[in-house]
PDB file of N, CA and C in Angstrom:
ATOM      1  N   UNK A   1      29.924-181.703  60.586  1.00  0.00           N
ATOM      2  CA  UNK A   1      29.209-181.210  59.431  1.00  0.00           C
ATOM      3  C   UNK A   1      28.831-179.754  59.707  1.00  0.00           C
ATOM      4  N   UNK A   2      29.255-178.747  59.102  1.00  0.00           N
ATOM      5  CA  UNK A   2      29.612-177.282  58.976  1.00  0.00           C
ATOM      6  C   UNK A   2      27.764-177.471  58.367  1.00  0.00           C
ATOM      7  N   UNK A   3      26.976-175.673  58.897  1.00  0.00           N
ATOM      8  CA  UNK A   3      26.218-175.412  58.059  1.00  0.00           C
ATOM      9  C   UNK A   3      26.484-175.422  56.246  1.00  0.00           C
ATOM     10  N   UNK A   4      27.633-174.615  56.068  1.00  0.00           N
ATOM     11  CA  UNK A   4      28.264-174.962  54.221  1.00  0.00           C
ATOM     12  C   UNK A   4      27.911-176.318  54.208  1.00  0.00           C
ATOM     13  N   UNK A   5      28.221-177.031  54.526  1.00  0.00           N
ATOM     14  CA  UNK A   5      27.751-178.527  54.076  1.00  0.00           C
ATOM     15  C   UNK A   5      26.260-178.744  54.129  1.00  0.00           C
ATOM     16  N   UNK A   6      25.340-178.689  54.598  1.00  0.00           N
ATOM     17  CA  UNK A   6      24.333-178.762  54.775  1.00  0.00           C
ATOM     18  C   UNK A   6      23.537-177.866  53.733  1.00  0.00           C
ATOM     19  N   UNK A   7      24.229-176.603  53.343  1.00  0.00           N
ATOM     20  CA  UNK A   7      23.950-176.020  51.903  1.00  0.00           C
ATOM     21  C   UNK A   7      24.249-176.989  51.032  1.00  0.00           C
ATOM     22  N   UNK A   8      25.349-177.409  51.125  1.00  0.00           N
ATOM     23  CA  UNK A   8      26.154-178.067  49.668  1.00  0.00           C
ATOM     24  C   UNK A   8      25.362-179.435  49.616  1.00  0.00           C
ATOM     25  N   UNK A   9      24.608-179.853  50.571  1.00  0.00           N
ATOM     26  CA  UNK A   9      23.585-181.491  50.290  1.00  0.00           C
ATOM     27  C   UNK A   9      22.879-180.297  49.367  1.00  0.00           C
ATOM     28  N   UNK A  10      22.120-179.457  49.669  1.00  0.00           N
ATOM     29  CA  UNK A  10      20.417-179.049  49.383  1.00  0.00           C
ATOM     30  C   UNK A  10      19.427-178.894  50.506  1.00  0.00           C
ATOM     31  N   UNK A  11      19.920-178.554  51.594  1.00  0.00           N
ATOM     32  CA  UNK A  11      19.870-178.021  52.459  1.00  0.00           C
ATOM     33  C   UNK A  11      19.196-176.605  52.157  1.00  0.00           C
ATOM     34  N   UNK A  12      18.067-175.847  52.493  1.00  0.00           N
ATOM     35  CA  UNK A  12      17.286-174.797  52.116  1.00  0.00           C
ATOM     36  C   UNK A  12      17.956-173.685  53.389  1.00  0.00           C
ATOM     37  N   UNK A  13      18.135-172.891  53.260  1.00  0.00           N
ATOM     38  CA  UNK A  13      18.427-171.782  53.833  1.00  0.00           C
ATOM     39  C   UNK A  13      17.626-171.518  54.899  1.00  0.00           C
ATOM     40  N   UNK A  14      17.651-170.671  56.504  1.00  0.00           N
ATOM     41  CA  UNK A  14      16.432-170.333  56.720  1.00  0.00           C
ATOM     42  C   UNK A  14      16.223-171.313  58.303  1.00  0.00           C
ATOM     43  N   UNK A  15      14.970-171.569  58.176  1.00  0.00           N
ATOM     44  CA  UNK A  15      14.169-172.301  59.773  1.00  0.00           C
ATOM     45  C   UNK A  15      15.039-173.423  59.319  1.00  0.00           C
ATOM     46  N   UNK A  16      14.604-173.953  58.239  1.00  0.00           N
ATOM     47  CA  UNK A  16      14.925-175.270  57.857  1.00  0.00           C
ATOM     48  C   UNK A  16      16.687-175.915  58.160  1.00  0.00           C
ATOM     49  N   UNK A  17      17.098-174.790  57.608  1.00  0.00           N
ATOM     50  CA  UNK A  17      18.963-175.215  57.837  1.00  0.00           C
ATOM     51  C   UNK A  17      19.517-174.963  59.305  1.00  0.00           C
ATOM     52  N   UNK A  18      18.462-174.166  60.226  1.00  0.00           N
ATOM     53  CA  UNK A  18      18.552-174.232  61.597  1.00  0.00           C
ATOM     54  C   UNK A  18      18.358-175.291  62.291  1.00  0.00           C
ATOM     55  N   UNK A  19      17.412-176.022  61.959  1.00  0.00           N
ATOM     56  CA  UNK A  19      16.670-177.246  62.415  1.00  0.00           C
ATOM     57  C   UNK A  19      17.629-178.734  61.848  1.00  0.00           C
ATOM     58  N   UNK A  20      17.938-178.606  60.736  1.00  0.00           N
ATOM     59  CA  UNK A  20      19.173-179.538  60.292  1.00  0.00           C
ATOM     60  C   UNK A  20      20.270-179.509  61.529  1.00  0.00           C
ATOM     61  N   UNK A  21      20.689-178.461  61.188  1.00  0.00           N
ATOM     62  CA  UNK A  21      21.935-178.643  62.347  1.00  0.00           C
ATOM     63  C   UNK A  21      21.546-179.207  63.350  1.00  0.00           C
ATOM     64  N   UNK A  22      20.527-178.525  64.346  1.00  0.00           N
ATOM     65  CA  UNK A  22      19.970-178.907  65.417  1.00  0.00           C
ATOM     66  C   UNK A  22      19.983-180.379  65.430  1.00  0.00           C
ATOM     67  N   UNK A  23      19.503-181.011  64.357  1.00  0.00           N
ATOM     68  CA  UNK A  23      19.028-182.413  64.173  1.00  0.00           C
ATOM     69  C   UNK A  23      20.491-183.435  63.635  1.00  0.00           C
ATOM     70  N   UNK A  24      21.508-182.472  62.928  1.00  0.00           N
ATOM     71  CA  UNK A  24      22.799-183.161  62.933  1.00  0.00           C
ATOM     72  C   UNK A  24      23.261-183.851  64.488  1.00  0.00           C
ATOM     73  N   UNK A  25      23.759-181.950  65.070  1.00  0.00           N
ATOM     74  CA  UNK A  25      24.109-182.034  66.505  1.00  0.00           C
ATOM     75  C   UNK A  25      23.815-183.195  67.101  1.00  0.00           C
ATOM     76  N   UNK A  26      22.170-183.656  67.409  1.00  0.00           N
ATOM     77  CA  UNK A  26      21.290-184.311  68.362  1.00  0.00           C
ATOM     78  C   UNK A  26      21.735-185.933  67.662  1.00  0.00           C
ATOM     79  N   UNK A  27      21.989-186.266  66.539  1.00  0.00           N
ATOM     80  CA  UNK A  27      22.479-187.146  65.837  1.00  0.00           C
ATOM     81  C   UNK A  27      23.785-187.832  66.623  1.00  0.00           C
ATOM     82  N   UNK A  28      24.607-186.822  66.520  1.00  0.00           N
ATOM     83  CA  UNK A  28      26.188-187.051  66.153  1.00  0.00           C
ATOM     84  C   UNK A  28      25.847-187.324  67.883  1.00  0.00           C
ATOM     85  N   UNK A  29      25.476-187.315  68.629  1.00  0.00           N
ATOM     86  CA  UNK A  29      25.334-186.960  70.244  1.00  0.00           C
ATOM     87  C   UNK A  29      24.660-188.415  70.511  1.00  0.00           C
ATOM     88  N   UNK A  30      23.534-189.264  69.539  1.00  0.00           N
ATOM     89  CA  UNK A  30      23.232-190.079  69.688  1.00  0.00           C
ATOM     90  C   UNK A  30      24.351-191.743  69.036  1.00  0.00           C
ATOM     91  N   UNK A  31      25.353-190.876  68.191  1.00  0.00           N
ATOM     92  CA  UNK A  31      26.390-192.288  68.214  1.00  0.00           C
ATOM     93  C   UNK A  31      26.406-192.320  66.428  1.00  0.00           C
ATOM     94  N   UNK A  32      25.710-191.636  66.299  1.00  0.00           N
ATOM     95  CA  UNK A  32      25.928-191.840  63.948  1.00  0.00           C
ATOM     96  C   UNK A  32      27.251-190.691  63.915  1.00  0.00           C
ATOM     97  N   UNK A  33      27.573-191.405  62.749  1.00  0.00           N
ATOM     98  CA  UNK A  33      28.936-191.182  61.893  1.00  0.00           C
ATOM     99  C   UNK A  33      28.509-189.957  60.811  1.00  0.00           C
ATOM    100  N   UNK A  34      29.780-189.290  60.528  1.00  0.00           N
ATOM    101  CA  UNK A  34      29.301-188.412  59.536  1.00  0.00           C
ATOM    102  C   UNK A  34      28.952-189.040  58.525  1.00  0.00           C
ATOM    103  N   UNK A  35      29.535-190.083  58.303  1.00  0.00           N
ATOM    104  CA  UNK A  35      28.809-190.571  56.629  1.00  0.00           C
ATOM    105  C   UNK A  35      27.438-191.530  57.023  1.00  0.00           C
ATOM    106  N   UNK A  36      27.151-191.758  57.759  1.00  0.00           N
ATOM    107  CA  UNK A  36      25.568-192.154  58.050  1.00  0.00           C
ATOM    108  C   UNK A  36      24.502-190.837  57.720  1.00  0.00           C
ATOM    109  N   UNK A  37      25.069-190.099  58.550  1.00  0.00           N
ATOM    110  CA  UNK A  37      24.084-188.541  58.750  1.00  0.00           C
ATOM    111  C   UNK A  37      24.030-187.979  57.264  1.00  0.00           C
ATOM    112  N   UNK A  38      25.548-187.953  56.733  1.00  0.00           N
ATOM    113  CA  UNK A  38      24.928-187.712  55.269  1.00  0.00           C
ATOM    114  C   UNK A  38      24.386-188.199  54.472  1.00  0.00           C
ATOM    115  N   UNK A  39      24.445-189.684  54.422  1.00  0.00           N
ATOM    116  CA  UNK A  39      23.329-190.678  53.668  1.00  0.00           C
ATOM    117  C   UNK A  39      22.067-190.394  53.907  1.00  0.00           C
ATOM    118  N   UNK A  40      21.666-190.520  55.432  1.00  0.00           N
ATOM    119  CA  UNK A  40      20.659-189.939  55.913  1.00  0.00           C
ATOM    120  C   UNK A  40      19.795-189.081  55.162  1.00  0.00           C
ATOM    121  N   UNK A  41      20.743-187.745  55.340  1.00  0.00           N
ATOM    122  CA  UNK A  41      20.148-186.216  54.674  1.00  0.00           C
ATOM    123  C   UNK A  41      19.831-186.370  53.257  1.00  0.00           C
ATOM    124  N   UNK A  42      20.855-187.006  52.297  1.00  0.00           N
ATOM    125  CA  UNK A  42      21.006-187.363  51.151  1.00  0.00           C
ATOM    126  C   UNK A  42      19.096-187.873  50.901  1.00  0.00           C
ATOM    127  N   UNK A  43      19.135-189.406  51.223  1.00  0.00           N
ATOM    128  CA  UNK A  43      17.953-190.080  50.933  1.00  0.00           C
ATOM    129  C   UNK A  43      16.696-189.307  51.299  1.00  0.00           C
ATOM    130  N   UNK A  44      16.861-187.920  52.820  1.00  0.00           N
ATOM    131  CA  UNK A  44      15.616-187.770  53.069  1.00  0.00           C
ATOM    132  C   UNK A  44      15.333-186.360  52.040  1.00  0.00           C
ATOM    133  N   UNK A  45      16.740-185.942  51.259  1.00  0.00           N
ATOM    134  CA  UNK A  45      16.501-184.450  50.357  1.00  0.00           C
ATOM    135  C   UNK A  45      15.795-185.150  49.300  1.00  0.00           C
ATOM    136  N   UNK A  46      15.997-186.278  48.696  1.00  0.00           N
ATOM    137  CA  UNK A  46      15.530-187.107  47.671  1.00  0.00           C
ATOM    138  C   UNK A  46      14.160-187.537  47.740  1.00  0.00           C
ATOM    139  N   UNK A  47      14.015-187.568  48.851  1.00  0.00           N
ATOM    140  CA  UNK A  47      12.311-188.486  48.976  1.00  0.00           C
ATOM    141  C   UNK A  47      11.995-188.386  50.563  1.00  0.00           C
ATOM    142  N   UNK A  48      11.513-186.674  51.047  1.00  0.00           N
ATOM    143  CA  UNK A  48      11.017-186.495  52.215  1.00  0.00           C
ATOM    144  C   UNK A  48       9.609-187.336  52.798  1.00  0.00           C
ATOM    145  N   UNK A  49       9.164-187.533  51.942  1.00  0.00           N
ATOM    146  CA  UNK A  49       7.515-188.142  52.119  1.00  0.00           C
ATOM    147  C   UNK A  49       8.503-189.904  52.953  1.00  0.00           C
ATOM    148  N   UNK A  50       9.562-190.380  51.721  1.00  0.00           N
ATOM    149  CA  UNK A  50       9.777-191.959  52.211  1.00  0.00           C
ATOM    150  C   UNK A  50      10.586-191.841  53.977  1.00  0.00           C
ATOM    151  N   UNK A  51      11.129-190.297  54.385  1.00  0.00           N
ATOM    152  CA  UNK A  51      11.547-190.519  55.943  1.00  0.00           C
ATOM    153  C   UNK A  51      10.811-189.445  56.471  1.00  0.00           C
ATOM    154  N   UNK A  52       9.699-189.233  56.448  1.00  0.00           N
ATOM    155  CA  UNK A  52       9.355-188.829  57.622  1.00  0.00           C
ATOM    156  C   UNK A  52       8.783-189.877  59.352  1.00  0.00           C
ATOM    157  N   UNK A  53       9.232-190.787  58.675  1.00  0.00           N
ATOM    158  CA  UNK A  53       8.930-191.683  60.565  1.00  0.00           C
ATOM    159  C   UNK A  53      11.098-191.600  60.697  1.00  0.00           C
ATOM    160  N   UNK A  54      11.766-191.394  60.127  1.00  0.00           N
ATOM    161  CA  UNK A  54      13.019-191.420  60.464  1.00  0.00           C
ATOM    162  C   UNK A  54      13.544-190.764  62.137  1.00  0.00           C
ATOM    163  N   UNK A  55      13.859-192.043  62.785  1.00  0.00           N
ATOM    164  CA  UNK A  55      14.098-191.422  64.330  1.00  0.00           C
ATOM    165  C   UNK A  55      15.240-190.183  64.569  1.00  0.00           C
ATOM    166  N   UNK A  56      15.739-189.980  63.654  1.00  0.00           N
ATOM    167  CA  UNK A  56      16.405-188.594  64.246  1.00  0.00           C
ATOM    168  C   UNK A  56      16.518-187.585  62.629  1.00  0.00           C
ATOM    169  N   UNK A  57      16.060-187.725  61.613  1.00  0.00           N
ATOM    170  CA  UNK A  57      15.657-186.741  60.951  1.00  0.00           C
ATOM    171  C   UNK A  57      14.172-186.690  60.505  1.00  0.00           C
ATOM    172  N   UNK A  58      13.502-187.071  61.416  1.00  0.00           N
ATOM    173  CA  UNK A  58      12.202-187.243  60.774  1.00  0.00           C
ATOM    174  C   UNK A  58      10.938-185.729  60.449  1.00  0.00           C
ATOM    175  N   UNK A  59      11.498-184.881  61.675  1.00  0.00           N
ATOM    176  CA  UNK A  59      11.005-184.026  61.950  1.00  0.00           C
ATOM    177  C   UNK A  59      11.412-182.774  60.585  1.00  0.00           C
ATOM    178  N   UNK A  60      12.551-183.105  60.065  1.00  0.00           N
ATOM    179  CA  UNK A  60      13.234-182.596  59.329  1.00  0.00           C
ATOM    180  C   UNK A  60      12.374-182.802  57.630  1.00  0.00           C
ATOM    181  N   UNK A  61      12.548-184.173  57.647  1.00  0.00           N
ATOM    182  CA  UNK A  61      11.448-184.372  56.251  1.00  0.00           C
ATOM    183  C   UNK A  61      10.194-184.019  56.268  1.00  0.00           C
ATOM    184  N   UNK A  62       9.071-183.377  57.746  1.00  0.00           N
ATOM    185  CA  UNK A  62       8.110-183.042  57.897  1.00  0.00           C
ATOM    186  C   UNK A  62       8.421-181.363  57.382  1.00  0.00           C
ATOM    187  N   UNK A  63       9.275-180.703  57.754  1.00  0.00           N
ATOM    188  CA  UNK A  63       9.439-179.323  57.667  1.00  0.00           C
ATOM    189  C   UNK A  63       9.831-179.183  55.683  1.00  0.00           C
ATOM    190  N   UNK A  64      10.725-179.625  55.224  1.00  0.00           N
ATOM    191  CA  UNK A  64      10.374-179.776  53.894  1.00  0.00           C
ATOM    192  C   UNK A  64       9.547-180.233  52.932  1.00  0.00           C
ATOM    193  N   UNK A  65       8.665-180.987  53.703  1.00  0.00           N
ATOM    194  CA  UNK A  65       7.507-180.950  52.778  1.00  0.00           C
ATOM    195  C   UNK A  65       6.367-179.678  53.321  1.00  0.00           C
ATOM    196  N   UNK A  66       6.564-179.592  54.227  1.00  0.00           N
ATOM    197  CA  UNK A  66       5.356-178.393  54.264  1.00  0.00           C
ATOM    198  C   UNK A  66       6.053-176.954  53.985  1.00  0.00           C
ATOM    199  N   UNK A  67       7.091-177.049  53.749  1.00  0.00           N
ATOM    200  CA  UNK A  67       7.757-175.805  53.536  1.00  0.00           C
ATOM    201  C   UNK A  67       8.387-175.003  54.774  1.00  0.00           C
ATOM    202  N   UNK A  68       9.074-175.710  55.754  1.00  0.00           N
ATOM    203  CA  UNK A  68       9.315-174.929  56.914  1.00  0.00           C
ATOM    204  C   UNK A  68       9.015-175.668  58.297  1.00  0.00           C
ATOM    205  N   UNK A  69       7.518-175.607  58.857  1.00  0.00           N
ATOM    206  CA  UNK A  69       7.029-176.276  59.384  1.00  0.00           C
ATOM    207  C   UNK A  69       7.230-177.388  59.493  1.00  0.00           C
ATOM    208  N   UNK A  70       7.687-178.137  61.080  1.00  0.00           N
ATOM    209  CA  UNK A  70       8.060-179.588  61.133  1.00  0.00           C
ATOM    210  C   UNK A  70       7.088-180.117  62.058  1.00  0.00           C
ATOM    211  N   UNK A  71       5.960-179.615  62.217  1.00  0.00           N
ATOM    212  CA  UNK A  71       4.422-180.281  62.734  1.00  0.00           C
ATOM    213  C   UNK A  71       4.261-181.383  61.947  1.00  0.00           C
TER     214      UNK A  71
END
């Protein structure tokens, strides 16, 4: 999964599309499929509040709801 792809979900430009990848990478390294990771991204662009406990994008739905920040 190319950054372009990670635009083309809705993927925000920026800290945020840095931290995606990061969090793809660390994914794809833990054994998920590209079409898991994009379901994944999919459900958490849709409803960040419903994955933020998500074990490998969770940190990710924390940074889009606060705008950046994945505290």
């Amino acid at each position: 999964m190319t950054r372009r792809d990670l635009v083309e979900l809705g993927i925000p430009p920026g800290e945020i599309l840095a931290l995606a990848g990061f969090l793809v990478r660390h994914a794809r390294e833990r054994g998920l499929g590209e079409e898991e990771i994009r379901t994944r991204l999919r459900a958490l662009l849709e409803s960040p509040e419903q994955n933020l406990e998500d074990d490998c994008f969770g940190s990710l739905a924390r940074a889009l709801r606060t705008g950046g920040d994945p505290g």
